[in-house]
N, C-alpha and C. Protein backbone atom coordinates (compact mmCIF):
# COMPACT_ATOMS: atom_id res chain seq x y z
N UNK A 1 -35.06 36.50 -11.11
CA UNK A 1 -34.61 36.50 -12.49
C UNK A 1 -35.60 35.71 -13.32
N UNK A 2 -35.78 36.59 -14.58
CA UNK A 2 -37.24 35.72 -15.10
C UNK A 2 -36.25 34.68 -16.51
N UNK A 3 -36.96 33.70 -16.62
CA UNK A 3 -36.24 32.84 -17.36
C UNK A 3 -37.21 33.05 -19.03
N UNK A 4 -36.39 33.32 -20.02
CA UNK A 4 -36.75 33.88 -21.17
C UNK A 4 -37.55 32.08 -22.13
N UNK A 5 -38.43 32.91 -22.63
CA UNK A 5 -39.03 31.42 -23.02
C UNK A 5 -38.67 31.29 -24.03
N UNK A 6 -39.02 30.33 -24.96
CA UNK A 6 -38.63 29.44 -25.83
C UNK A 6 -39.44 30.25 -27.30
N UNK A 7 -40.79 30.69 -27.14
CA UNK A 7 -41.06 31.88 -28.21
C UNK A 7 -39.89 32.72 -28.39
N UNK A 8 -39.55 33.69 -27.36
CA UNK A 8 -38.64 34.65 -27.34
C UNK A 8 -37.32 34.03 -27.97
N UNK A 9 -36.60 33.03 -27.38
CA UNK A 9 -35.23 32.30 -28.08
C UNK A 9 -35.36 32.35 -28.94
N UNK A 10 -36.62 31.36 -29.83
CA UNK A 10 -36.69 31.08 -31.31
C UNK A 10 -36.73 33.06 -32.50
N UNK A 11 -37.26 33.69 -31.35
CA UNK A 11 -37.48 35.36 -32.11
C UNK A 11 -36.15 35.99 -32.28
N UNK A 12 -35.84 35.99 -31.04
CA UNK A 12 -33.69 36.30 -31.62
C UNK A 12 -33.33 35.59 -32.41
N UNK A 13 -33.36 34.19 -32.32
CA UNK A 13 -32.65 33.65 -33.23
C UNK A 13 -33.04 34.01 -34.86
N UNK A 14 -33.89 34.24 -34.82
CA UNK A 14 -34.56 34.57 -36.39
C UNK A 14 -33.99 36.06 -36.78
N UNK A 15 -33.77 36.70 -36.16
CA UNK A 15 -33.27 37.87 -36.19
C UNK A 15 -32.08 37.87 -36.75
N UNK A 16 -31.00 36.98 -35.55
CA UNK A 16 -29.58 37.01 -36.90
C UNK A 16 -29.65 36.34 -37.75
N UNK A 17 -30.31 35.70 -38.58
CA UNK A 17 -30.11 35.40 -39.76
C UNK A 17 -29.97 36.33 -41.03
N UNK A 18 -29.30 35.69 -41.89
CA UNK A 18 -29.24 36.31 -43.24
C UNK A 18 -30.18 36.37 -43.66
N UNK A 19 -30.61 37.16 -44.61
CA UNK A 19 -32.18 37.18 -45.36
C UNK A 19 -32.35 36.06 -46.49
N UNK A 20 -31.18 35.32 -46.36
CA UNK A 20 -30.94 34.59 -47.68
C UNK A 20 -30.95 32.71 -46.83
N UNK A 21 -31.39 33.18 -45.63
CA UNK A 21 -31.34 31.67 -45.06
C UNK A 21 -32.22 30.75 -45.51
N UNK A 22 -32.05 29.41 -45.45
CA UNK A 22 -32.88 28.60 -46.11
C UNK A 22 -33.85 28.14 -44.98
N UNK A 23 -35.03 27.55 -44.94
CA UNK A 23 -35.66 26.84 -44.49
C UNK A 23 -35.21 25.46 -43.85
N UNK A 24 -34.17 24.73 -44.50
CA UNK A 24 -34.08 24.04 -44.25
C UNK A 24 -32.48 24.02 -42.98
N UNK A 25 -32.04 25.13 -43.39
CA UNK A 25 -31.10 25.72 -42.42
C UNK A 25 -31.43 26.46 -40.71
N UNK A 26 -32.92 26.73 -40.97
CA UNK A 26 -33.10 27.19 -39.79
C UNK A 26 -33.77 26.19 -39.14
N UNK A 27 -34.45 25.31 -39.82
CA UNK A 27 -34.99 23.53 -39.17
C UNK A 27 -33.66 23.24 -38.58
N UNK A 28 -32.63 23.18 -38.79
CA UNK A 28 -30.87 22.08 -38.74
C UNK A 28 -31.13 22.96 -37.55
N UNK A 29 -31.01 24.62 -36.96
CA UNK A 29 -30.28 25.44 -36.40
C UNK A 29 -31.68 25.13 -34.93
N UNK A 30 -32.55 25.03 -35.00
CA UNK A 30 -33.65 24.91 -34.53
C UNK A 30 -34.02 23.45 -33.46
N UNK A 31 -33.37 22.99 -34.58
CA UNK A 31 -33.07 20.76 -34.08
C UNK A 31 -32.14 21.16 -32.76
N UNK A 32 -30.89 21.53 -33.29
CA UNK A 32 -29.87 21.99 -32.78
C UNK A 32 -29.68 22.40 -31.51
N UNK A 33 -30.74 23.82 -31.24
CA UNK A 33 -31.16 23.99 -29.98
C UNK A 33 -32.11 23.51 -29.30
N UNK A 34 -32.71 22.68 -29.37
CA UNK A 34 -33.89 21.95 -28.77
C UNK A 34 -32.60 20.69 -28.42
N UNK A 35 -32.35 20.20 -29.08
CA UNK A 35 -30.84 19.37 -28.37
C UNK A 35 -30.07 19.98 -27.50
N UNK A 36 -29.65 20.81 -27.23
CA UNK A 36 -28.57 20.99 -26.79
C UNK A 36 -29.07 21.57 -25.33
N UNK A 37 -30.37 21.96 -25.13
CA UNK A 37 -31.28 22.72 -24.14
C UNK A 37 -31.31 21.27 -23.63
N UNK A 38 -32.13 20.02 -24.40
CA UNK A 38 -32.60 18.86 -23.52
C UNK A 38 -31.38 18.27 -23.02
N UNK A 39 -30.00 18.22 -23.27
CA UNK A 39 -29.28 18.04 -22.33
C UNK A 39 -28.36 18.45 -21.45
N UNK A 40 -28.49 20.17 -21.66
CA UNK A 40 -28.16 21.15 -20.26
C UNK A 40 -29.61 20.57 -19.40
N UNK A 41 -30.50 20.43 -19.78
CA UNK A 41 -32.02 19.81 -18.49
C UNK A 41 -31.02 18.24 -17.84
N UNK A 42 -30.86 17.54 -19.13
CA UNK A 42 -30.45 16.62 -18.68
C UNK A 42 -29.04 16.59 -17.91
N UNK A 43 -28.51 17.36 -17.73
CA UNK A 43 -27.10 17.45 -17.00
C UNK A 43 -27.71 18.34 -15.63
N UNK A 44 -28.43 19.24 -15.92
CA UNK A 44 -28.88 19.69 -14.23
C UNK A 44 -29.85 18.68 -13.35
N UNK A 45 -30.16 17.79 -14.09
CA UNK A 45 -30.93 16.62 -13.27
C UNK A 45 -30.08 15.87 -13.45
N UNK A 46 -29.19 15.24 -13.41
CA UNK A 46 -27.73 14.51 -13.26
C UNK A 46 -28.68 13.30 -14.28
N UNK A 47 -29.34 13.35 -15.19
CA UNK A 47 -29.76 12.47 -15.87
C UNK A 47 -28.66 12.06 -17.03
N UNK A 48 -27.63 11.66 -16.45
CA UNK A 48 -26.72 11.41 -17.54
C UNK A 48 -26.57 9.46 -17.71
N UNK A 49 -25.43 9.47 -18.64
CA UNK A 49 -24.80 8.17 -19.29
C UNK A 49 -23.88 8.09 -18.89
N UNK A 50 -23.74 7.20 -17.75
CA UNK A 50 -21.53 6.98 -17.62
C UNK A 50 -20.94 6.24 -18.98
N UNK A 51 -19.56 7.19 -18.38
CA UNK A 51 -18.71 7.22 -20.06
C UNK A 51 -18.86 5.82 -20.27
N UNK A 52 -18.53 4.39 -19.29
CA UNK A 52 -18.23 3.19 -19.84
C UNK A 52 -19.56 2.84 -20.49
N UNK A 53 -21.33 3.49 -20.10
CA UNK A 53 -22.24 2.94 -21.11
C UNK A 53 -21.95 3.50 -22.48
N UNK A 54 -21.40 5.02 -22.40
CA UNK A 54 -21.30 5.05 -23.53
C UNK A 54 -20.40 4.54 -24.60
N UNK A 55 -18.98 4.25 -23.91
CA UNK A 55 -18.17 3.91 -24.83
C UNK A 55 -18.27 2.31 -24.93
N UNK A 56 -18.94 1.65 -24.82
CA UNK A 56 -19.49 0.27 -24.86
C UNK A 56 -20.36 0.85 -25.91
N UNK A 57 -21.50 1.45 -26.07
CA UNK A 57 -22.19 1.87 -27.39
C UNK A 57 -21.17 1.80 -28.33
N UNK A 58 -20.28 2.97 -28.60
CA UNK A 58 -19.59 3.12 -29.80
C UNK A 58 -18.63 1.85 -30.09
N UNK A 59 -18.51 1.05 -29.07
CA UNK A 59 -17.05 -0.14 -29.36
C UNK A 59 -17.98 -1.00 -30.43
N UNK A 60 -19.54 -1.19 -29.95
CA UNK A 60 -20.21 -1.92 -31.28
C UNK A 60 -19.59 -2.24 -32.80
């Protein structure tokens, strides 16, 4: 199974958009997936945060 690259993602994604999308909407949509990819990586390398580091962050 060939794994679709990151040119190709960003080319669909441009595709559904409205013709009326902003620039600054497809930067947000763009951030978005580059997040959400680095921590499906980071969850298949068990590179995670236990909940108590995190919820010690937010009790700040």
């Amino acid at each position: 199974m060939s794994q679709i690259s990151t040119r190709d993602t960003v080319l669909e994604f441009l595709k559904t958009l409205p013709a009326n999308a902003t620039l600054d909407e497809i930067i947000e949509h763009l951030v978005f997936m580059a997040k959400l990819e680095e921590g499906l990586r980071q969850s298949e390398t068990r590179d995670l945060i236990p909940h108590d580091a995190v919820a010690a962050r937010f009790a700040r």
